[in-house]
Protein backbone atom coordinates (compact mmCIF):
# COMPACT_ATOMS: atom_id res chain seq x y z
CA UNK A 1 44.57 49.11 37.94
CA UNK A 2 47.49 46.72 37.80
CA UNK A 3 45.45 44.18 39.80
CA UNK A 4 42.62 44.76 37.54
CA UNK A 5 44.80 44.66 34.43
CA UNK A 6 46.32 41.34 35.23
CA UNK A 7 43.23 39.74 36.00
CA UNK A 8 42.25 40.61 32.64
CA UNK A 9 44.86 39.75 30.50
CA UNK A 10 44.61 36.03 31.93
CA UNK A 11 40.95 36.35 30.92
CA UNK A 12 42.15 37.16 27.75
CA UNK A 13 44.75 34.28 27.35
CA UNK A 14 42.64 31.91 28.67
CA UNK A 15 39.94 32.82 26.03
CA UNK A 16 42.11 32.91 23.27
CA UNK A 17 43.63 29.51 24.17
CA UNK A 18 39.76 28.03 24.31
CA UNK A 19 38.98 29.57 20.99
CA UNK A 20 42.00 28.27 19.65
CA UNK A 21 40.95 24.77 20.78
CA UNK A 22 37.52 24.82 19.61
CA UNK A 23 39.22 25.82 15.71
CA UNK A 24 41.80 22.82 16.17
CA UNK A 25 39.17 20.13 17.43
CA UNK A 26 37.61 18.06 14.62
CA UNK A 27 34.09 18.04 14.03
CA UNK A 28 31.93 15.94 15.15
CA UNK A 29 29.68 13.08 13.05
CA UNK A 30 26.69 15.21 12.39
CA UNK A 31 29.24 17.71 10.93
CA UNK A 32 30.97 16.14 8.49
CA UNK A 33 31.06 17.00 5.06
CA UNK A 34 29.36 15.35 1.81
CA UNK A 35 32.75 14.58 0.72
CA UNK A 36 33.56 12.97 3.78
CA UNK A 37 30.18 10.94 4.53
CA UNK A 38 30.85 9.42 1.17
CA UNK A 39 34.54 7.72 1.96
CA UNK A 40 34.86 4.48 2.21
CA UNK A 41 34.12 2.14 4.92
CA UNK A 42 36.78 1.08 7.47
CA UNK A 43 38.79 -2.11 6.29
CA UNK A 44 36.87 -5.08 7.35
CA UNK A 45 33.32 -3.09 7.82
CA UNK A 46 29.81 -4.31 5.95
CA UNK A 47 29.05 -2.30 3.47
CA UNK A 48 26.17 0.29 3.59
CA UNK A 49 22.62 -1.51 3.18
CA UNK A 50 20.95 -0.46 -0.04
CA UNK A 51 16.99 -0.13 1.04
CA UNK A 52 15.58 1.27 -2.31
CA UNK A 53 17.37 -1.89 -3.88
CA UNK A 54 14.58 -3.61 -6.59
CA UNK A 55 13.76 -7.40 -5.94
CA UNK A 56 11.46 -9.77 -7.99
CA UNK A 57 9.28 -12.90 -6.00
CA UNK A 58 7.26 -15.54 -7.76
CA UNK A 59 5.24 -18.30 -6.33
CA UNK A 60 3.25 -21.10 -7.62
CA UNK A 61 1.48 -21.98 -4.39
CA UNK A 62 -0.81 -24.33 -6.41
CA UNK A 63 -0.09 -26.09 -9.75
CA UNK A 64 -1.80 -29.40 -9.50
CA UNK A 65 -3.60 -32.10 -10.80
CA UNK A 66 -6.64 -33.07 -9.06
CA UNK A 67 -9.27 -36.10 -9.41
CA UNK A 68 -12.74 -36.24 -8.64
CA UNK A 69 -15.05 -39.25 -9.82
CA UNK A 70 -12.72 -40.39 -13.14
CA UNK A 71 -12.75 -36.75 -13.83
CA UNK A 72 -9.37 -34.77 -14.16
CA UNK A 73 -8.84 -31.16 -14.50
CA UNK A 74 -5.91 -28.43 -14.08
CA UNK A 75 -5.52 -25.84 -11.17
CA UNK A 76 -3.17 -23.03 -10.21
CA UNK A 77 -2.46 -20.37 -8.08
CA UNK A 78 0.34 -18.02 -9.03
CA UNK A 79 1.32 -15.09 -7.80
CA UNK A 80 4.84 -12.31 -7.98
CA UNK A 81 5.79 -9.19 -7.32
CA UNK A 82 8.74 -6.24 -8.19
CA UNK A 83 9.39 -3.65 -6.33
CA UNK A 84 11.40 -2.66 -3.07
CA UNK A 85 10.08 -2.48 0.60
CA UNK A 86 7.02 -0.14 0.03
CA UNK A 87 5.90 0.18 -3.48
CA UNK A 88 5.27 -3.41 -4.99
CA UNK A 89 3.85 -3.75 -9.05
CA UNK A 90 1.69 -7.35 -8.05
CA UNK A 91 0.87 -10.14 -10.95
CA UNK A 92 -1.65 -12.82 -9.83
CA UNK A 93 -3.03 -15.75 -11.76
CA UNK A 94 -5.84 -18.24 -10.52
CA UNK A 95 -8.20 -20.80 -12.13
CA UNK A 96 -8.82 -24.81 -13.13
CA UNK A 97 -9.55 -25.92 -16.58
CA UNK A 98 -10.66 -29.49 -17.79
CA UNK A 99 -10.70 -30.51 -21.88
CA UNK A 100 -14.09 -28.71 -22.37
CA UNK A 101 -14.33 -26.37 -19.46
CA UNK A 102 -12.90 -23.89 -17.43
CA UNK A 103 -12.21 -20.58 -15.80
CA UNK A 104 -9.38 -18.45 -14.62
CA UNK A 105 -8.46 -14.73 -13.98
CA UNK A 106 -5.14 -12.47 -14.74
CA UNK A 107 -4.58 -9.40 -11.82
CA UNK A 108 -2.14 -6.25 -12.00
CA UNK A 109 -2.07 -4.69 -9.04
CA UNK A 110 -0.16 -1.87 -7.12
CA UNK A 111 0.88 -2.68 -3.88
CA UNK A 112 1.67 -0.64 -0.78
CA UNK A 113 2.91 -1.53 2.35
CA UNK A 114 0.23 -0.54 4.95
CA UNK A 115 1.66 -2.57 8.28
CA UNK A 116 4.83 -4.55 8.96
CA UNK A 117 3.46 -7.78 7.58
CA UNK A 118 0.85 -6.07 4.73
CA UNK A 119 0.37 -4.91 1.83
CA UNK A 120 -2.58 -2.73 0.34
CA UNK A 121 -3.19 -3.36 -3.42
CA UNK A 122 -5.90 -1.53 -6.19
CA UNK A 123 -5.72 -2.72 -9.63
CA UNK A 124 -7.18 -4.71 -12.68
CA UNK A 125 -8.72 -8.00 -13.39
CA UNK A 126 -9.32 -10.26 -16.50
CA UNK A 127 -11.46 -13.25 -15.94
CA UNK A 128 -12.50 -15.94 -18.80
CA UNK A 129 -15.06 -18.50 -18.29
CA UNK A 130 -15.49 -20.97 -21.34
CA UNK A 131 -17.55 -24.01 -21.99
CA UNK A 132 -18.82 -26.16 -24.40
CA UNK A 133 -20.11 -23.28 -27.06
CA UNK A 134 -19.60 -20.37 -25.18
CA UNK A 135 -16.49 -18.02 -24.45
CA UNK A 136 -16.81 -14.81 -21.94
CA UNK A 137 -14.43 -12.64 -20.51
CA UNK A 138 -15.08 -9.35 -18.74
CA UNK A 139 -13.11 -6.63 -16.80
CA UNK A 140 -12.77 -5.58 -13.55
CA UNK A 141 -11.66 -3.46 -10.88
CA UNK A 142 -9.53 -4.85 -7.53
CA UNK A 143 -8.86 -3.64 -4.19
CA UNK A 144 -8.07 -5.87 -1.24
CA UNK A 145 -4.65 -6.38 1.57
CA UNK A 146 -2.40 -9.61 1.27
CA UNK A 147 0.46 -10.40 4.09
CA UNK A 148 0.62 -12.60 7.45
CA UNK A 149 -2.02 -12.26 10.37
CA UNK A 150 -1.56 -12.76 13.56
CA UNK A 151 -0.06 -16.88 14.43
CA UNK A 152 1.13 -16.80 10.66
CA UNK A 153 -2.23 -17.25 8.85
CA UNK A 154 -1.73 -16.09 5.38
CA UNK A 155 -4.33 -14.59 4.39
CA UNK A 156 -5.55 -12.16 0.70
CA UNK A 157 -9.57 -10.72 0.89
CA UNK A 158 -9.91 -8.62 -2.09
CA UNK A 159 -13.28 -6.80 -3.35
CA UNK A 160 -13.62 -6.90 -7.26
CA UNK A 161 -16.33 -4.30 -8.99
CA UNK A 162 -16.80 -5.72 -12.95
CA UNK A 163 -17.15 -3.14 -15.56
CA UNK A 164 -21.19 -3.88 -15.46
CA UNK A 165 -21.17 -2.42 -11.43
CA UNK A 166 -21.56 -6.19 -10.10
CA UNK A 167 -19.83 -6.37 -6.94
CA UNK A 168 -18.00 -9.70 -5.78
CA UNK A 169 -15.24 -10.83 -2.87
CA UNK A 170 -12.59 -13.77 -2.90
CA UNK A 171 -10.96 -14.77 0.30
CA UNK A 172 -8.46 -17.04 0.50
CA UNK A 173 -6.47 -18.14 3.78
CA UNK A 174 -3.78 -20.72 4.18
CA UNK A 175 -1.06 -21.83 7.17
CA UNK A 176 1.52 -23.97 7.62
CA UNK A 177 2.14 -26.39 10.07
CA UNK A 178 5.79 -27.07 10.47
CA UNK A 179 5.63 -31.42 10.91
CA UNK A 180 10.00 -31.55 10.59
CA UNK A 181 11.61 -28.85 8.66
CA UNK A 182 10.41 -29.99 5.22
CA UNK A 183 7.73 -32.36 6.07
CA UNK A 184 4.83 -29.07 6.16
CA UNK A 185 1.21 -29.72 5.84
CA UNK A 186 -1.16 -26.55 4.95
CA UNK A 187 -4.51 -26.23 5.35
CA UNK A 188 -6.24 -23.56 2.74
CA UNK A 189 -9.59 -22.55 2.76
CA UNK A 190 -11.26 -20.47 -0.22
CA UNK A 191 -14.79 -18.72 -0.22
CA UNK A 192 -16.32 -16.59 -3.30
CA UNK A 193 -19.38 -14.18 -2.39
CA UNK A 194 -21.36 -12.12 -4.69
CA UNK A 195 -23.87 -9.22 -4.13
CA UNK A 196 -25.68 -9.53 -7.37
CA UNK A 197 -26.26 -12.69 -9.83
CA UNK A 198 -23.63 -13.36 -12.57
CA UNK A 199 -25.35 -16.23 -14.49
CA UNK A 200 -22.56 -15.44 -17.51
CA UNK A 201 -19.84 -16.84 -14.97
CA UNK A 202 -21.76 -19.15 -12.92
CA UNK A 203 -22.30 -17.44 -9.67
CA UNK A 204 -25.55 -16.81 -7.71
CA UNK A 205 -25.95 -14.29 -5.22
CA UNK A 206 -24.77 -14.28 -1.94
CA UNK A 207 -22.04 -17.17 -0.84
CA UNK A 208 -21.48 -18.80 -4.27
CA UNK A 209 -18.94 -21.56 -2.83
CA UNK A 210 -16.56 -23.04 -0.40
CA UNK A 211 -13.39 -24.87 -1.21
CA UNK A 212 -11.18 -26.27 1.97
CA UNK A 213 -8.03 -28.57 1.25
CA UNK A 214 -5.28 -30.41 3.02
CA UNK A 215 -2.07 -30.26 1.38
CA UNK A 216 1.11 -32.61 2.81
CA UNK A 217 4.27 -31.24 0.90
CA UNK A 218 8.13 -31.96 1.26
CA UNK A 219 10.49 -29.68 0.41
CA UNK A 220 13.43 -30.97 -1.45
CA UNK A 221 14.93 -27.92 -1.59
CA UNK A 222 12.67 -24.33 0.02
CA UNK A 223 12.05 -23.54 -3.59
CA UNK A 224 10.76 -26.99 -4.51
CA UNK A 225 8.10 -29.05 -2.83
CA UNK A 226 5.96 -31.75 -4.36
CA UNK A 227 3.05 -32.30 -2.36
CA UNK A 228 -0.50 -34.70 -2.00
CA UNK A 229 -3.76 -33.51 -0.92
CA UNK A 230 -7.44 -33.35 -0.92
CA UNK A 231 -9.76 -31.19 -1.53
CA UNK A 232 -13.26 -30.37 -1.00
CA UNK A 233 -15.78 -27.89 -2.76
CA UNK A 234 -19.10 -27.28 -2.22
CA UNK A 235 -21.26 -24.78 -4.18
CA UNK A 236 -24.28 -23.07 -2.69
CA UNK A 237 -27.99 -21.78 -3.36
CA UNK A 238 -28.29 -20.38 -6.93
CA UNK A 239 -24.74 -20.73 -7.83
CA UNK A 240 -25.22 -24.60 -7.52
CA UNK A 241 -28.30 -24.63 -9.59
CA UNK A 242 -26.00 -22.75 -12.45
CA UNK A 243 -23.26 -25.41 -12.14
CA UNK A 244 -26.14 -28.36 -12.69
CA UNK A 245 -27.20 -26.64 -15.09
CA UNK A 246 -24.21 -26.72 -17.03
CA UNK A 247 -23.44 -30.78 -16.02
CA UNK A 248 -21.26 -30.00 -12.94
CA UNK A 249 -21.35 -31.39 -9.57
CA UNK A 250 -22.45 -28.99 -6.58
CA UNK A 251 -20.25 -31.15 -4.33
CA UNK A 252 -17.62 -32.68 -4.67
CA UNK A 253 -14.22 -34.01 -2.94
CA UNK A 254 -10.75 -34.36 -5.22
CA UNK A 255 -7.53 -35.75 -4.90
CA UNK A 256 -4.65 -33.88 -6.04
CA UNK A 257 -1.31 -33.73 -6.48
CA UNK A 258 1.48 -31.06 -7.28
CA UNK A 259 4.26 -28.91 -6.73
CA UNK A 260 4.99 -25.56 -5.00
CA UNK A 261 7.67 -23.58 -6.46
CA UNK A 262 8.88 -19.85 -5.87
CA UNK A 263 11.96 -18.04 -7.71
């Protein structure tokens, strides 16, 4: 029994001494208290990274000038968002205007991001089309992706649905190619389709036109590059016959000239 007994009051002590460890040893990261996640960082560290932090973009990728045959007219292609890494509130603004003539469009959109390098976006659109004597605007609905493909295309498809059920697409692709590191020259290439004919804005069903440009820029500073170009356009089928129709060329190349700005 003494044998016994001694062999269990070491089992004891040695017990007691382990539980008396386990009280005194300090917990471990996952552990620690609200109070005590929230202390300061060490002297020296970074401080924590804020990723629900709000940020605003805007872009003018084209506000230009542009030539064709003595004739001038006005173009741009704006576009900014607010928001943080997933949930984006979009503005877009496109469209070319002469003295007499023109038309352009005003988007809100909602964007979320789908992929690393994308963006899915729903919203509304407000187009005008004006002319000599005549003024028309309509609604419509917008759904399309925006980001960077594959090789660094960038490239924004979107479907738009006007308030009359008329279905139409707009996709729009540029890249840059990198000549020093602010000599750039982009390529951008535009097409317009439409399933139904929308004589009141001068498109024809089907492909309604094609616009492909060359663009040689030099960034002064990355927020601020003037840049040269040409441009050529070419409307198709019953969407050219509209633009005869209302004394505009079905083909046509442009020289134009600009600046690309973002904030």
């Amino acid at each position: 029994m003494r044998a016994g007994g001694g062999t269990v009051g070491k089992a004891t002590l040695l017990l007691a001494a382990f539980c008396a460890a386990l009280v005194s040893a300090p917990a471990p990261s996952g552990a620690e208290t609200a109070s005590e996640s929230n202390l300061s960082p060490e002297p020296g560290w970074p401080s924590p990274v804020d990723d629900e932090e709000t940020n605003t973009f805007l872009l003018s990728e084209l506000l230009e000038a542009a030539w064709s045959k003595g004739d001038g007219e006005a173009r741009w292609d704006v576009f900014g968002w607010s928001g943080g890494d997933y949930n984006r509130l979009w503005v877009k603004t496109e469209g070319a205007a002469t003295d007499s003539s023109g038309d352009g469009d005003f988007q809100l959109l909602y964007g979320r991001m789908v992929s690393r390098f994308f963006d899915f976006q729903v919203g509304l659109r407000a187009e005008r089309a004006w002319r000599e004597g005549s003024d028309r605007t309509r609604a419509l609905g917008a759904v399309g992706v925006q980001g960077l493909a594959p090789y660094y295309f960038d490239l924004e498809p979107t479907l738009f649905v006007s308030q009359d059920g008329e279905f139409s697409g707009r996709l729009t692709g540029t890249y840059d190619v990198f000549l020093t590191q602010r000599l750039i020259l982009q390529p951008r290439l535009e097409g317009i389709a439409a399933v139904q004919e929308q004589e009141a804005f001068g498109m024809g069903s089907g492909v309604n036109s094609v616009e492909a440009g060359l663009r040689l820029r030099y960034e002064i500073r990355r927020e601020f590059g003037p840049y040269v170009g040409v441009n050529f356009g070419k409307r198709f089928a019953g969407t050219a016959d509209l633009a005869r129709r209302d004394g505009e060329r079905a083909q046509e190349w442009s020289f134009v000239t600009g600046l690309r700005l973002w904030y």
